[in-house]
Protein backbone atom coordinates (compact mmCIF):
# COMPACT_ATOMS: atom_id res chain seq x y z
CA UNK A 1 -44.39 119.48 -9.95
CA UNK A 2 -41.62 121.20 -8.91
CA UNK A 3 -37.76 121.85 -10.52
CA UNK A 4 -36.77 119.98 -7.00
CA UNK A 5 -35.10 120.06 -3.53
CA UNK A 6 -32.56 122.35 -2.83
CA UNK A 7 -30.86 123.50 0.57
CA UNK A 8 -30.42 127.37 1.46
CA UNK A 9 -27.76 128.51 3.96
CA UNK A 10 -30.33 130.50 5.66
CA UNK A 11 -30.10 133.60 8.68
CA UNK A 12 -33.13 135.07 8.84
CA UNK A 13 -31.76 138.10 7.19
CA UNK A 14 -32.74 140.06 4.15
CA UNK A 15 -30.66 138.51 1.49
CA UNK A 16 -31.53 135.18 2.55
CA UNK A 17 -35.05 135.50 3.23
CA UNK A 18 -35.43 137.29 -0.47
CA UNK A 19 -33.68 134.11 -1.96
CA UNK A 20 -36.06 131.84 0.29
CA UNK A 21 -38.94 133.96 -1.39
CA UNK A 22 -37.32 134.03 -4.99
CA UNK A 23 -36.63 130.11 -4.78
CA UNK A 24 -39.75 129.10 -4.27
CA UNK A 25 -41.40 131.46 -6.94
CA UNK A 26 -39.13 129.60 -9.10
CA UNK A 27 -40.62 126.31 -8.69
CA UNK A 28 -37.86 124.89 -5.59
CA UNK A 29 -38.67 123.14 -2.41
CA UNK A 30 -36.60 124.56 -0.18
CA UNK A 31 -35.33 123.11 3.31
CA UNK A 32 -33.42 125.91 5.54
CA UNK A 33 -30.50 125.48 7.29
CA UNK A 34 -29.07 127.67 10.30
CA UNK A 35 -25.51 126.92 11.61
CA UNK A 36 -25.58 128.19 15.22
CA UNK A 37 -21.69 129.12 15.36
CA UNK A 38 -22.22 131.66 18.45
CA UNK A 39 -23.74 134.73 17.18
CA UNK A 40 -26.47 134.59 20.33
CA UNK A 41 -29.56 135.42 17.43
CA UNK A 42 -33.06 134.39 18.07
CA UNK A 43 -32.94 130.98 15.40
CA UNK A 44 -36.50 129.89 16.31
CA UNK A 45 -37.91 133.52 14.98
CA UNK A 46 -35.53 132.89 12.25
CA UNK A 47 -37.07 129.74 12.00
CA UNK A 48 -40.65 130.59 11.92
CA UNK A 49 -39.93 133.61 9.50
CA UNK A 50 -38.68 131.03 7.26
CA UNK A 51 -41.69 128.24 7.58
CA UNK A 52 -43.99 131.67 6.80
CA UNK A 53 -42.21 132.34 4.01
CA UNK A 54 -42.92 129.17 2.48
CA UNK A 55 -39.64 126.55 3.17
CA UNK A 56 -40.82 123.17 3.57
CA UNK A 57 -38.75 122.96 6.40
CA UNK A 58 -35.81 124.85 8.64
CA UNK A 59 -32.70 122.81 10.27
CA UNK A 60 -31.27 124.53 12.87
CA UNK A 61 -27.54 122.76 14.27
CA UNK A 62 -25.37 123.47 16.86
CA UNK A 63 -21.62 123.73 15.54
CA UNK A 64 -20.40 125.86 18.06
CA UNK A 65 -17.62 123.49 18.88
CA UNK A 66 -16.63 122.14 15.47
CA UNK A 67 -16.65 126.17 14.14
CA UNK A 68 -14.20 126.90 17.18
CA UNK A 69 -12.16 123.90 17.26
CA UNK A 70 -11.37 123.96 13.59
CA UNK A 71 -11.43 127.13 12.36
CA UNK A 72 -10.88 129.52 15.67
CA UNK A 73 -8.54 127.95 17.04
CA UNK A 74 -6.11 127.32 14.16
CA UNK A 75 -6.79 131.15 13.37
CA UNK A 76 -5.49 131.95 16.74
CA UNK A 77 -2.81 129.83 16.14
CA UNK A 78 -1.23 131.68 13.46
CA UNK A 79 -2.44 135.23 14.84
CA UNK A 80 -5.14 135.38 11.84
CA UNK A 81 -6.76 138.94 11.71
CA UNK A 82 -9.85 138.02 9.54
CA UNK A 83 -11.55 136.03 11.86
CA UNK A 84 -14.68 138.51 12.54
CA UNK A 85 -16.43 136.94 9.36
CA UNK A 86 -16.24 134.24 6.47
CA UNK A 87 -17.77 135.81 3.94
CA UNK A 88 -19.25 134.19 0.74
CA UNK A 89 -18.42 134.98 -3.19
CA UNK A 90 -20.58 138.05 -4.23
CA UNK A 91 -21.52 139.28 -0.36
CA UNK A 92 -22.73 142.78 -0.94
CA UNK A 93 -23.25 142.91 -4.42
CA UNK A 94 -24.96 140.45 -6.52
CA UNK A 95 -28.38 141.58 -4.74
CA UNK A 96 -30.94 141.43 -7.44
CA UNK A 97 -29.98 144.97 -8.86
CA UNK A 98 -29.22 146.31 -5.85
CA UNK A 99 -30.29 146.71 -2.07
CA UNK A 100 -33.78 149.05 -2.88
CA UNK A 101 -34.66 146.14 -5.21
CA UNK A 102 -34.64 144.13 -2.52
CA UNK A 103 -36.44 146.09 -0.12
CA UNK A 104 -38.65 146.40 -3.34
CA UNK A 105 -39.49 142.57 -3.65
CA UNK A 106 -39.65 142.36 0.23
CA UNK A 107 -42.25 144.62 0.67
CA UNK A 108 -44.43 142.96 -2.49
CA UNK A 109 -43.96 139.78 -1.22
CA UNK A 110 -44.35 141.02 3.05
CA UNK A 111 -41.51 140.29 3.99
CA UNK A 112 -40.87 141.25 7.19
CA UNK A 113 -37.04 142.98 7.48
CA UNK A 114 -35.27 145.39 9.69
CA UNK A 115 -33.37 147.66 6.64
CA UNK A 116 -35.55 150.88 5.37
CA UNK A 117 -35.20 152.83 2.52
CA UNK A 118 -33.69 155.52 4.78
CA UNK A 119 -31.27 153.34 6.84
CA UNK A 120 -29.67 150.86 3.96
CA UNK A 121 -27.26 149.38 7.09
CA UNK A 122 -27.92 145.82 8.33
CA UNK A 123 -26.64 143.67 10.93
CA UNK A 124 -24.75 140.62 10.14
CA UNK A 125 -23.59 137.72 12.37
CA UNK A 126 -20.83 139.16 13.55
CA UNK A 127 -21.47 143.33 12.94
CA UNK A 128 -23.49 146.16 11.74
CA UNK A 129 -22.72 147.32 8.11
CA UNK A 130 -23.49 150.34 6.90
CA UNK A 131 -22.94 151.13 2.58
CA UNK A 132 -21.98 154.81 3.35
CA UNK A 133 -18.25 155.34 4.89
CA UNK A 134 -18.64 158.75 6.89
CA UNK A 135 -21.88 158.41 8.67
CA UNK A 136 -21.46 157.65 12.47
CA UNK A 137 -22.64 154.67 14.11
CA UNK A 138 -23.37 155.54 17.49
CA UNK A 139 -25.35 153.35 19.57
CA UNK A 140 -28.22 154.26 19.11
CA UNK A 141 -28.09 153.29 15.58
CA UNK A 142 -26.53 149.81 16.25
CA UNK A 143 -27.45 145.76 17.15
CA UNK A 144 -28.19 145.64 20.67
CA UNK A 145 -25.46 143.30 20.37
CA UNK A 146 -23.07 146.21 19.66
CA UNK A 147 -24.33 148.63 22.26
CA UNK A 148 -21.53 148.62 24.63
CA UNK A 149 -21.07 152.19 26.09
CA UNK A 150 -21.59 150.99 30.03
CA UNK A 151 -18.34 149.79 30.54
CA UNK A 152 -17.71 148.25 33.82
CA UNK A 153 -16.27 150.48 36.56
CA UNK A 154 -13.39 148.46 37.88
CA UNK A 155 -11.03 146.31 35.35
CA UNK A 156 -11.77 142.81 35.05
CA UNK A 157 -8.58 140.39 35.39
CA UNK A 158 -7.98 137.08 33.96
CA UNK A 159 -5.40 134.71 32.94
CA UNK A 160 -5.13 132.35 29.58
CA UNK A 161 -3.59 129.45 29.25
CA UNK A 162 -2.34 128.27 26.48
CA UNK A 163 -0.83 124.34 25.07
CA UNK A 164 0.54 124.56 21.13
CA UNK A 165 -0.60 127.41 21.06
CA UNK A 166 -4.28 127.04 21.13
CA UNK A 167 -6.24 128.14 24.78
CA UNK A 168 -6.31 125.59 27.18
CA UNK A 169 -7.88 126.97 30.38
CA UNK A 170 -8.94 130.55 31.49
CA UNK A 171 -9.25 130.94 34.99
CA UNK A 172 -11.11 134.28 36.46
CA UNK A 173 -12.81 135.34 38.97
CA UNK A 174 -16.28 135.70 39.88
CA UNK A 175 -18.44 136.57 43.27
CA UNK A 176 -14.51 137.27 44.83
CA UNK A 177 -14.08 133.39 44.02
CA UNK A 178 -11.84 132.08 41.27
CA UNK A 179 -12.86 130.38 38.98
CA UNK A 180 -11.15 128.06 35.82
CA UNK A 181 -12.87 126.58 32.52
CA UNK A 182 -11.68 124.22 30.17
CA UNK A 183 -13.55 123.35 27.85
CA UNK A 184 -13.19 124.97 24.58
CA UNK A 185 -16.55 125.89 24.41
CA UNK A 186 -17.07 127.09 27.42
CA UNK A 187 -13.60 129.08 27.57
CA UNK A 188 -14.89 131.27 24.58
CA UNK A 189 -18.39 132.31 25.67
CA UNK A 190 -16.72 133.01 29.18
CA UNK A 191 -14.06 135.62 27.36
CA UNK A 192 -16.22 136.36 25.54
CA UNK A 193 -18.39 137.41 28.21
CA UNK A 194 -15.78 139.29 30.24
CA UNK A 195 -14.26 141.27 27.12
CA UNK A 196 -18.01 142.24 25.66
CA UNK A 197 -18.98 143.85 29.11
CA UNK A 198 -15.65 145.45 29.22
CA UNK A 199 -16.62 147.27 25.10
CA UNK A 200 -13.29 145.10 24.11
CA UNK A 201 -12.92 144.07 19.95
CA UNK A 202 -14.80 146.34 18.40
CA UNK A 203 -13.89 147.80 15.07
CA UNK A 204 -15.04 150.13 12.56
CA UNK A 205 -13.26 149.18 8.96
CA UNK A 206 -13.43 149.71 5.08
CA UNK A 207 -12.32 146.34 3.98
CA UNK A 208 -12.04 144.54 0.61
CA UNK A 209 -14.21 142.37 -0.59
CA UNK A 210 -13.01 139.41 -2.10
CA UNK A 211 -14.68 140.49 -5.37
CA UNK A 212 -12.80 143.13 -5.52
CA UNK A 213 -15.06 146.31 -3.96
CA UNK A 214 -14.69 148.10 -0.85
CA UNK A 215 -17.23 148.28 1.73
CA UNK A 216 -17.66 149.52 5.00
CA UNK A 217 -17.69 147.50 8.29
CA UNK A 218 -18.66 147.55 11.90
CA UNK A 219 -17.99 144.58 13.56
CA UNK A 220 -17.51 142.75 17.19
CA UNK A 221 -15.08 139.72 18.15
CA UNK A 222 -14.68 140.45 22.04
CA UNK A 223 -12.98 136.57 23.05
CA UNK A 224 -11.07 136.54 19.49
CA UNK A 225 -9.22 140.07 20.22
CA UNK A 226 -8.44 138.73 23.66
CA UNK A 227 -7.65 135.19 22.83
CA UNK A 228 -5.72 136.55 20.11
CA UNK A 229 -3.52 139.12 21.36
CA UNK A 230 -2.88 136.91 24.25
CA UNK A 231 -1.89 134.62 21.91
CA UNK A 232 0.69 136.78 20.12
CA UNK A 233 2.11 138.00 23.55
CA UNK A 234 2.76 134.26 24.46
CA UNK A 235 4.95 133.81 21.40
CA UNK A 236 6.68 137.13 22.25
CA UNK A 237 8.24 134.79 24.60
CA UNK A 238 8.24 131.16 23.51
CA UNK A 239 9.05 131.44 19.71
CA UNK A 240 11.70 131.69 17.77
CA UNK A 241 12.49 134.86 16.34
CA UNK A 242 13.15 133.39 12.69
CA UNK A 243 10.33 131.14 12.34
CA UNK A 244 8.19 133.70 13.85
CA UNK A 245 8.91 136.20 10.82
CA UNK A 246 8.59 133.06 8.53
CA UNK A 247 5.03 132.22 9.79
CA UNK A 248 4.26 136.00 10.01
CA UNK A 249 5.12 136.68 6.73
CA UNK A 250 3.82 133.97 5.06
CA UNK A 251 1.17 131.24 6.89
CA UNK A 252 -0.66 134.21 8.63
CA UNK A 253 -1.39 136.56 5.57
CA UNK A 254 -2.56 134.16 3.38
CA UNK A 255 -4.60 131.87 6.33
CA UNK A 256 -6.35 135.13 6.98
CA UNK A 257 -7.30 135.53 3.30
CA UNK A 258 -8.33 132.24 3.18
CA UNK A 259 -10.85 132.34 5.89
CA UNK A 260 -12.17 136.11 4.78
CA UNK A 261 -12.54 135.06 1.51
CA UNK A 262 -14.82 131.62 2.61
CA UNK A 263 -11.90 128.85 1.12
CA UNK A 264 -12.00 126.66 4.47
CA UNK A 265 -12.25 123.76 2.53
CA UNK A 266 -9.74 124.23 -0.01
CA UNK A 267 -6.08 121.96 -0.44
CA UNK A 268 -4.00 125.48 0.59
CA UNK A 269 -5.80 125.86 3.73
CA UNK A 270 -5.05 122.39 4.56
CA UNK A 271 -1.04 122.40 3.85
CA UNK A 272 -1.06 125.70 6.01
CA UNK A 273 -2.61 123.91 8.55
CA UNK A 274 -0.12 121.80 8.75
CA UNK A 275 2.90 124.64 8.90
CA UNK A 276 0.68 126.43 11.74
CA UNK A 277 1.14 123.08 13.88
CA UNK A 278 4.70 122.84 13.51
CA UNK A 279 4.72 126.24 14.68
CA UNK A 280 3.63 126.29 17.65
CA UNK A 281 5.13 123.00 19.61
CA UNK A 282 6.90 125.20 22.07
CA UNK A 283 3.91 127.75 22.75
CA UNK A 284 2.88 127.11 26.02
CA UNK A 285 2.16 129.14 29.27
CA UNK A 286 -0.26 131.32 30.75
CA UNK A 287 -0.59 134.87 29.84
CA UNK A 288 -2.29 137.56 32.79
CA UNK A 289 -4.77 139.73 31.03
CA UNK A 290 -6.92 142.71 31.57
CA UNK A 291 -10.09 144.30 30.15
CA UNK A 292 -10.96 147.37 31.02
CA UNK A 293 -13.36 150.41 28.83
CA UNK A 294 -12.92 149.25 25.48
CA UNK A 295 -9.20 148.12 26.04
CA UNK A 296 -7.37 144.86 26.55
CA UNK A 297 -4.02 144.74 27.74
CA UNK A 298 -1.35 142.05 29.50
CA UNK A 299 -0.10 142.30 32.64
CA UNK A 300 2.19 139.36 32.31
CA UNK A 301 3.62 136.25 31.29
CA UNK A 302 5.04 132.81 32.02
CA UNK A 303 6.28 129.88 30.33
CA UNK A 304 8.47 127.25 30.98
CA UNK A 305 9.88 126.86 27.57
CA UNK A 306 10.61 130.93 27.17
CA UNK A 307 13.70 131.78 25.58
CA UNK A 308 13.57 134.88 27.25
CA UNK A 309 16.44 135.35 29.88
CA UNK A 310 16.87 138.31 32.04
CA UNK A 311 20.15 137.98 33.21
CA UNK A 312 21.26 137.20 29.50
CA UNK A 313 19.55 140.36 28.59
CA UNK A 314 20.52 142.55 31.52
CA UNK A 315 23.61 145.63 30.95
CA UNK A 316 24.82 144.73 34.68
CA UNK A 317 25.82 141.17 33.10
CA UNK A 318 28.05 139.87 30.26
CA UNK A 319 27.54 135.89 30.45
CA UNK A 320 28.29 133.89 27.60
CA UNK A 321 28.47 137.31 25.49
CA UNK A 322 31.73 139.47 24.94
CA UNK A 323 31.73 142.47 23.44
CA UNK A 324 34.36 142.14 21.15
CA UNK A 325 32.37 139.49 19.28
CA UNK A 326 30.52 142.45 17.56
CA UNK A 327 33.38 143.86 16.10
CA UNK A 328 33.19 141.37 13.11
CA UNK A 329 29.33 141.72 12.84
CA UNK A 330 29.18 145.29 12.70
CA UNK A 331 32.44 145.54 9.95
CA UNK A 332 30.96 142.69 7.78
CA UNK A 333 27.37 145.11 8.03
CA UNK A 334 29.12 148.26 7.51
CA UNK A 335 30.55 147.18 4.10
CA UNK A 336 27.10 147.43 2.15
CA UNK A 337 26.08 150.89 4.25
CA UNK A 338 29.61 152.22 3.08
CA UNK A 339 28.93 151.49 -0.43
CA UNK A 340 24.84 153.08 0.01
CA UNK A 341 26.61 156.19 1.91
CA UNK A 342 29.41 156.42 -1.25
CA UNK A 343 26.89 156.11 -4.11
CA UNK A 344 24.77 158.99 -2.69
CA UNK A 345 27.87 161.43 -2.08
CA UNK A 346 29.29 160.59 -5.70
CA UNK A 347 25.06 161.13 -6.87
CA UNK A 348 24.96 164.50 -4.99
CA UNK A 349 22.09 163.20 -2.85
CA UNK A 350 21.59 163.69 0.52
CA UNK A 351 21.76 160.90 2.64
């Protein structure tokens, strides 16, 4: 008899093929489950590794579109800059009593896993990490996945287009014929395409663990950095300046926490999910992009709801503006600098 059914979020991975193991020498039936959200693994090895490990079963689902439409998407949205991977209470440290432990109980059990004794690192969905901060990671040492270093020889343009703020159509092209995709799935393995062969979004970090350690990082999010950064350029032009700084210093900090930090479903994601829609009502056009070694840049933009105005910006023309309507804004500024200046004369200080 056993203690009963339970469920495993399951990668194929050492920690999660040690808890498949560990389950079921409890006494647990245990059914697998693999999300497929776009991290191109092999999910029928994963799979199989889990029926020969002893899992009564192993789901695998495509939410490719639901993990982009819902959680990409809005993280674009708000310019979110934790969106390379959700990470789950205790990641990286309540592992039995520690990582050789592990590699410990895989072996006695066999196992099968890619860590050693003498290279701790592993790959996750979305990067390589590695528990020592100074050692390099060249490619030769990294995911296949991450094993950029033949860049493409020409750059490789392309233009986003974006509606609220969330992309709407990328058009490229492709055998000297262009090309457009809509689809939101489609859109973000195509960007993803062009920006991986191009080495774009690829970072090497010490971040902070929700539980409060440090750890070190490698990870890649080609389509995010581009989608992303296009994004931001777009509402360079198209946003207001004040509720810009608003959502900036407020919806985007804590939306980014709340995705690193795995609180998707939670009642403050949802009511900042509603302030990143109001947001972005005016953010449409197309932005002109480039990828080229390891860089992403714009080349330009367009939008016919910009507040931008060249000839309102331009020294060769005064417009609606006068000079002389500075005069009071720079006196009624000056009074507090006067009073800074004065204080650190009377102090002796230096200003």
């Amino acid at each position: 008899m056993t203690l009963g059914k339970v469920c495993l979020a399951y990668s194929g991975g050492l920690d999660t093929s040690i808890i498949l193991a560990w389950l079921i020498e409890q006494g647990y039936e245990v059914v697998c489950f693999c999300a497929d959200v776009g991290q191109e693994e092999d999910f029928e090895k994963a799979k199989s590794k889990a029926l020969s490990i002893g899992a009564v079963k192993c789901e695998i689902v495509d939410l490719r579109r639901e993990f982009i439409l819902e959680q990409c998407w809005t993280a674009i949205q708000c310019n979110a800059d934790a969106i390379e991977e959700t990470l789950t209470v205790g990641h990286c440290s309540e592992r039995f009593a520690g990582r050789q432990a592990l590699l410990d109980y895989a072996a006695e059990k066999n196992i099968p896993v890619s860590s050693t004794k003498s290279k701790p690192w592993y790959t996750s969905r979305s990067g390589l990490l590695d528990l020592r901060s100074t050692t390099n990671l060249n490619a030769r040492s990294m995911d296949e996945n991450l094993a950029h270093c033949s860049y493409e020889d020409q750059p490789e343009d392309f233009s986003l287009d974006f509606a609220k703020g969330l992309p709407s159509k990328l058009t490229y092209t492709d055998g000297g014929k262009e090309r457009t995709v809509t689809d939101p799935v489609e859109l973000f393995l195509k960007v993803n395409e062009i920006a991986k062969r191009n080495g774009v979004g690829r970072i090497d970090i010490l971040e902070n663990r929700f539980i409060g350690i440090k750890s070190r990082g490698c990870y890649e999010t080609p389509g995010l950095t581009c989608l992303r950064s296009a994004h931001i350029d777009l509402e360079g032009l198209t946003l207001d300046r004040e509720v810009r700084a608003l959502r900036d210093q407020f919806v985007t900090v804590n939306y980014s926490r709340i995705l690193y930090n795995g609180l998707y479903f939670s009642p403050e994601r949802e009511f900042l999910h509603n302030s990143i829609i109001a947001s972005q009502h005016d953010v449409n056009g197309r932005v002109r992009c480039r990828a080229y070694k390891g860089t992403f840049s714009v080349l330009g933009r367009s939008s016919a709801q910009k507040l931008y105005d060249m000839e309102e910006s331009s020294m060769d023309s005064i417009g609606a503006f006068s000079p002389m309507d500075t005069s009071g804004f720079i006196s009624i500024q000056a009074i507090r600098l006067k009073k800074y200046g004065s204080a650190k004369v009377e102090a002796g200080e230096k200003i």
